[in-house]
C-alpha atoms as a PDB file:
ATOM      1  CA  UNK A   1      92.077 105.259 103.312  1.00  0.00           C
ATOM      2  CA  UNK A   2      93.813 107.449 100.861  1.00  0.00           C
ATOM      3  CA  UNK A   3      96.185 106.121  98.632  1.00  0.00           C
ATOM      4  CA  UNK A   4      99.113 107.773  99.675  1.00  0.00           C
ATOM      5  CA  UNK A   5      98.011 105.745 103.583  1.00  0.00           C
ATOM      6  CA  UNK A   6      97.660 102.713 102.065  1.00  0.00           C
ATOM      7  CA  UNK A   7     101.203 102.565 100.414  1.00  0.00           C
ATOM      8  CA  UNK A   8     102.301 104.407 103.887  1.00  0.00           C
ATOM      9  CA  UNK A   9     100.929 101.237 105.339  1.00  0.00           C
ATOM     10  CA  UNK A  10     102.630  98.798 103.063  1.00  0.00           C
ATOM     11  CA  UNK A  11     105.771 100.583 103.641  1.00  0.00           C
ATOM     12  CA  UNK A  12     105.807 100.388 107.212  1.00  0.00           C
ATOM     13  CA  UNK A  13     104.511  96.509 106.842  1.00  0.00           C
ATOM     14  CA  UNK A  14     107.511  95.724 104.550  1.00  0.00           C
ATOM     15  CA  UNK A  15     110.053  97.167 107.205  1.00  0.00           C
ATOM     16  CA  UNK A  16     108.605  95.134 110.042  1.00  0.00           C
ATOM     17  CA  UNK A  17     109.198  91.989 107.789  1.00  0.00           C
ATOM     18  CA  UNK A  18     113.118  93.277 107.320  1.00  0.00           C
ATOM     19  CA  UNK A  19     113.464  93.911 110.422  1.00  0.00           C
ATOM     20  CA  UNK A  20     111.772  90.029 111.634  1.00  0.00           C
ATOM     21  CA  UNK A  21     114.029  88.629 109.228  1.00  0.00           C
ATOM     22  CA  UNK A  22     116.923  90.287 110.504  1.00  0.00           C
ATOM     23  CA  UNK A  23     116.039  89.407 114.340  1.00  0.00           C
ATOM     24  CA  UNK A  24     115.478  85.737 112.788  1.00  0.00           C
ATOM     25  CA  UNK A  25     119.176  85.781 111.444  1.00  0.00           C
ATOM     26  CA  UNK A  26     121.029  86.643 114.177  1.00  0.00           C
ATOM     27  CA  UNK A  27     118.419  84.318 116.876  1.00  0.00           C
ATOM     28  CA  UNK A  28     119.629  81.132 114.158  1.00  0.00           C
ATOM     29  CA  UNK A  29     122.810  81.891 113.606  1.00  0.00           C
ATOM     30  CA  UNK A  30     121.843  82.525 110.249  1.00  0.00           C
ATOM     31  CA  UNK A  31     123.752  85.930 109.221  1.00  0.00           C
ATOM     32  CA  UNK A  32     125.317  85.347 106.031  1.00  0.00           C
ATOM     33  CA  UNK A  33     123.493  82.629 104.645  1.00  0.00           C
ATOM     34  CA  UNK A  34     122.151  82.852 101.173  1.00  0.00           C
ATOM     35  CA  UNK A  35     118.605  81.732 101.626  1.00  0.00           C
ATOM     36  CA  UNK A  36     118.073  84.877 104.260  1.00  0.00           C
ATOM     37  CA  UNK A  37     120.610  86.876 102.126  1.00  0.00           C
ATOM     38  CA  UNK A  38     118.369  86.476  99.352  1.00  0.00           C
ATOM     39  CA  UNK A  39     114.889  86.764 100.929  1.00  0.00           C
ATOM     40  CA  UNK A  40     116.442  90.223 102.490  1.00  0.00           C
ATOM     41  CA  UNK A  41     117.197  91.727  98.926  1.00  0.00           C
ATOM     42  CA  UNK A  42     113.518  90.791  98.098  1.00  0.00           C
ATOM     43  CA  UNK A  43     112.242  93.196 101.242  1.00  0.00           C
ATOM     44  CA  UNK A  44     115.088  95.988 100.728  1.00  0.00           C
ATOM     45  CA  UNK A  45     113.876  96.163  96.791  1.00  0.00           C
ATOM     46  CA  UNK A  46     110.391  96.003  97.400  1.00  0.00           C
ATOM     47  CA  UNK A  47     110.683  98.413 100.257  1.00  0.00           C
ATOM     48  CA  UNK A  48     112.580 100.773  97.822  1.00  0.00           C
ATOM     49  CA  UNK A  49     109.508 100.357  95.409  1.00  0.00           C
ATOM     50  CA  UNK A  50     106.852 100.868  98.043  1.00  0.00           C
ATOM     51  CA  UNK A  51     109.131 104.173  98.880  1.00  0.00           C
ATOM     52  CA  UNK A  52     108.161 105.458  95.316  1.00  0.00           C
ATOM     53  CA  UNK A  53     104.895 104.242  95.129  1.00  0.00           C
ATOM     54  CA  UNK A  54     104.524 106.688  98.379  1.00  0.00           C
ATOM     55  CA  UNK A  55     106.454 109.389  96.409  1.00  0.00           C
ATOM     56  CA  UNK A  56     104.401 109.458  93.601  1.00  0.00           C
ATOM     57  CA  UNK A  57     101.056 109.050  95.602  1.00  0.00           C
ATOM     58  CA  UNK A  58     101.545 112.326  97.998  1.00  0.00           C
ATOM     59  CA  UNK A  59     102.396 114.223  94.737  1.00  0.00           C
ATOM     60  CA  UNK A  60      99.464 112.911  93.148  1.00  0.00           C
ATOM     61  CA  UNK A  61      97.262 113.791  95.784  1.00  0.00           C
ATOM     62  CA  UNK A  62      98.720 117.017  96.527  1.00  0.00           C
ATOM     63  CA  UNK A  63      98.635 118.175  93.131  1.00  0.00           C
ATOM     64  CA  UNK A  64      94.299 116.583  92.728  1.00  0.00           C
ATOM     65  CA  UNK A  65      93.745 119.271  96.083  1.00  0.00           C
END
């Protein structure tokens, strides 16, 4: 796999895990509190990074063909 896949990849991984905590919150009852709040703003940051790490990639690889 090509970079640029891999951090595709990791993206896509990252969402599912937003999305599973997000379908955890609302199953417990849970929207709101701060341990969820908190492990949420871990996933939406590192999803944000893994969104330029994807960024960058493409260009690099474009720009090596």
């Amino acid at each position: 796999m090509k970079g640029a896949e891999i951090a595709r990849h990791d993206h896509q991984r990252n969402k599912s895990e937003i999305v599973n905590i997000v379908k955890e919150m609302f199953s417990l009852n849970k929207w709101g509190d701060e341990q969820y709040k908190r492990k949420l703003q871990e996933l939406v940051t590192k999803d944000e990074e893994l969104v330029k790490e994807v960024i960058r990639k493409i260009k690099t690889e474009k720009d090596t063909v």
